[in-house]
C-alpha atoms as a PDB file:
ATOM      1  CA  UNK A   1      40.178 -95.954  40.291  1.00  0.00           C
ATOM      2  CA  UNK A   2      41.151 -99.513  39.185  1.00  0.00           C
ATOM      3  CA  UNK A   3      39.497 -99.234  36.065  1.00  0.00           C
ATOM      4  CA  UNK A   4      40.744 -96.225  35.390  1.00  0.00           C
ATOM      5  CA  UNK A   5      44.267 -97.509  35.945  1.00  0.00           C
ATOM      6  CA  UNK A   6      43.860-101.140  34.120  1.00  0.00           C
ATOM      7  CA  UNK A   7      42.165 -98.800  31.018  1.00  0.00           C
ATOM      8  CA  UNK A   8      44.238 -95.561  30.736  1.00  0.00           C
ATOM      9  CA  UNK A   9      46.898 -94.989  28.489  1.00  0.00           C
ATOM     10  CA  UNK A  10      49.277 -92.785  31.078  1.00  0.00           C
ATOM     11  CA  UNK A  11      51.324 -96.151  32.026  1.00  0.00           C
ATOM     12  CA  UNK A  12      53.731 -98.014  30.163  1.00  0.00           C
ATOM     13  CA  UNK A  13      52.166-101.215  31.603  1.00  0.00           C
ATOM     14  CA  UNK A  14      50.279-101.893  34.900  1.00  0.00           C
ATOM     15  CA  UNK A  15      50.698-105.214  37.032  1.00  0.00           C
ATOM     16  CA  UNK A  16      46.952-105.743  38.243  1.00  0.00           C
ATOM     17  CA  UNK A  17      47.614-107.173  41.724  1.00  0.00           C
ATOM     18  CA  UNK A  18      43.932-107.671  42.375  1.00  0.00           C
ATOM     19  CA  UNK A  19      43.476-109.196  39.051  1.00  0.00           C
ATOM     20  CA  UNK A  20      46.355-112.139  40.101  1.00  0.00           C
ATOM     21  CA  UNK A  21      44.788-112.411  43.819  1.00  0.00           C
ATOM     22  CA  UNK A  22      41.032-112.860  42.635  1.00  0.00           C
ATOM     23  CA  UNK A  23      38.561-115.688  43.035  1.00  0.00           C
ATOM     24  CA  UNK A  24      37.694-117.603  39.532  1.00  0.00           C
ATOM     25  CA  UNK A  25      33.965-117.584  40.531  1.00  0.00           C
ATOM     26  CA  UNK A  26      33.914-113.994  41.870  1.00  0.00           C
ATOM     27  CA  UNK A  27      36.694-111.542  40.924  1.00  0.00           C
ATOM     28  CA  UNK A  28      35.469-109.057  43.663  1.00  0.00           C
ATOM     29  CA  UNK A  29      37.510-111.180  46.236  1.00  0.00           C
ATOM     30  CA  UNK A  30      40.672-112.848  46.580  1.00  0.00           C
ATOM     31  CA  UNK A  31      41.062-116.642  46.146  1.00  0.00           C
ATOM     32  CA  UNK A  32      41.319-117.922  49.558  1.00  0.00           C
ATOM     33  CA  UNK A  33      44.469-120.029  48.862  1.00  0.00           C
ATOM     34  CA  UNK A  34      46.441-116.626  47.817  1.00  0.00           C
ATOM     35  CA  UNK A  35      45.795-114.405  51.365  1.00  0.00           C
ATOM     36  CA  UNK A  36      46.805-114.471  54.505  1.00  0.00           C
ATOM     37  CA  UNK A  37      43.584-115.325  57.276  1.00  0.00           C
ATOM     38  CA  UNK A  38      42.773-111.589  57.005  1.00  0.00           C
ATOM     39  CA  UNK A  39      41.360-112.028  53.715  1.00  0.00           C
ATOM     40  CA  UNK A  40      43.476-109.251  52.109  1.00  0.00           C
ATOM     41  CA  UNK A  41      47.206-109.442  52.092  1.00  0.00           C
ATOM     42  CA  UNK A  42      48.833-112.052  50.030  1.00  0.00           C
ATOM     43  CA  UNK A  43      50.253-115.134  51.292  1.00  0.00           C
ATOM     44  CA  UNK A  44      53.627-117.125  50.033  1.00  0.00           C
ATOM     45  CA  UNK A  45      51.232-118.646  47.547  1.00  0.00           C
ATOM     46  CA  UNK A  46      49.901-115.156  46.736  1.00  0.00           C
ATOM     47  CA  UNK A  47      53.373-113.666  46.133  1.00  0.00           C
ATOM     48  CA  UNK A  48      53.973-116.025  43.884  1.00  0.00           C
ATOM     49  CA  UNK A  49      50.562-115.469  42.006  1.00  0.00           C
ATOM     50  CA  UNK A  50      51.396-111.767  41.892  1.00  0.00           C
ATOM     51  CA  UNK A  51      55.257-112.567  40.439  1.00  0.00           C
ATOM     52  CA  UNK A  52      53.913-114.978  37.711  1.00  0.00           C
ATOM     53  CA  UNK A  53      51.648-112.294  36.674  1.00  0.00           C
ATOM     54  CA  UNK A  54      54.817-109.356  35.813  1.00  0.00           C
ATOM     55  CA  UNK A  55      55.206-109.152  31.972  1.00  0.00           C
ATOM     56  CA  UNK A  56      58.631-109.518  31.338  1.00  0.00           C
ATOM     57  CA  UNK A  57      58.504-107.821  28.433  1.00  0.00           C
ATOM     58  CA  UNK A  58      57.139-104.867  30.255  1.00  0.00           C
ATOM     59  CA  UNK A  59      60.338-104.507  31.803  1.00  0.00           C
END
């Protein structure tokens, strides 16, 4: 489904959350510094990952 969505053409834009959350050395999980100890929703340092990742222009 996510590569479907990153690679389609039926958006305008997409904002790849998983993309801004992911590891350097393995995109498959998140980088530990961006979730909360549940390993899956996004921390204050997360949200701001996710936020710095919005193309402005997009908008």
């Amino acid at each position: 489904m996510n590569h479907w969505i990153r690679t389609s053409v039926a958006h305008d834009s997409v904002l790849d959350v998983a993309r801004a959350l992911a590891h350097p050395a393995d995109p498959a999980l998140p980088r530990a510094g961006y979730v909360l100890q549940d390993g899956l929703h996004p921390n204050e340092a997360g949200a701001h990952a996710i936020a710095s990742a919005v193309d402005l222009n997009a908008l």
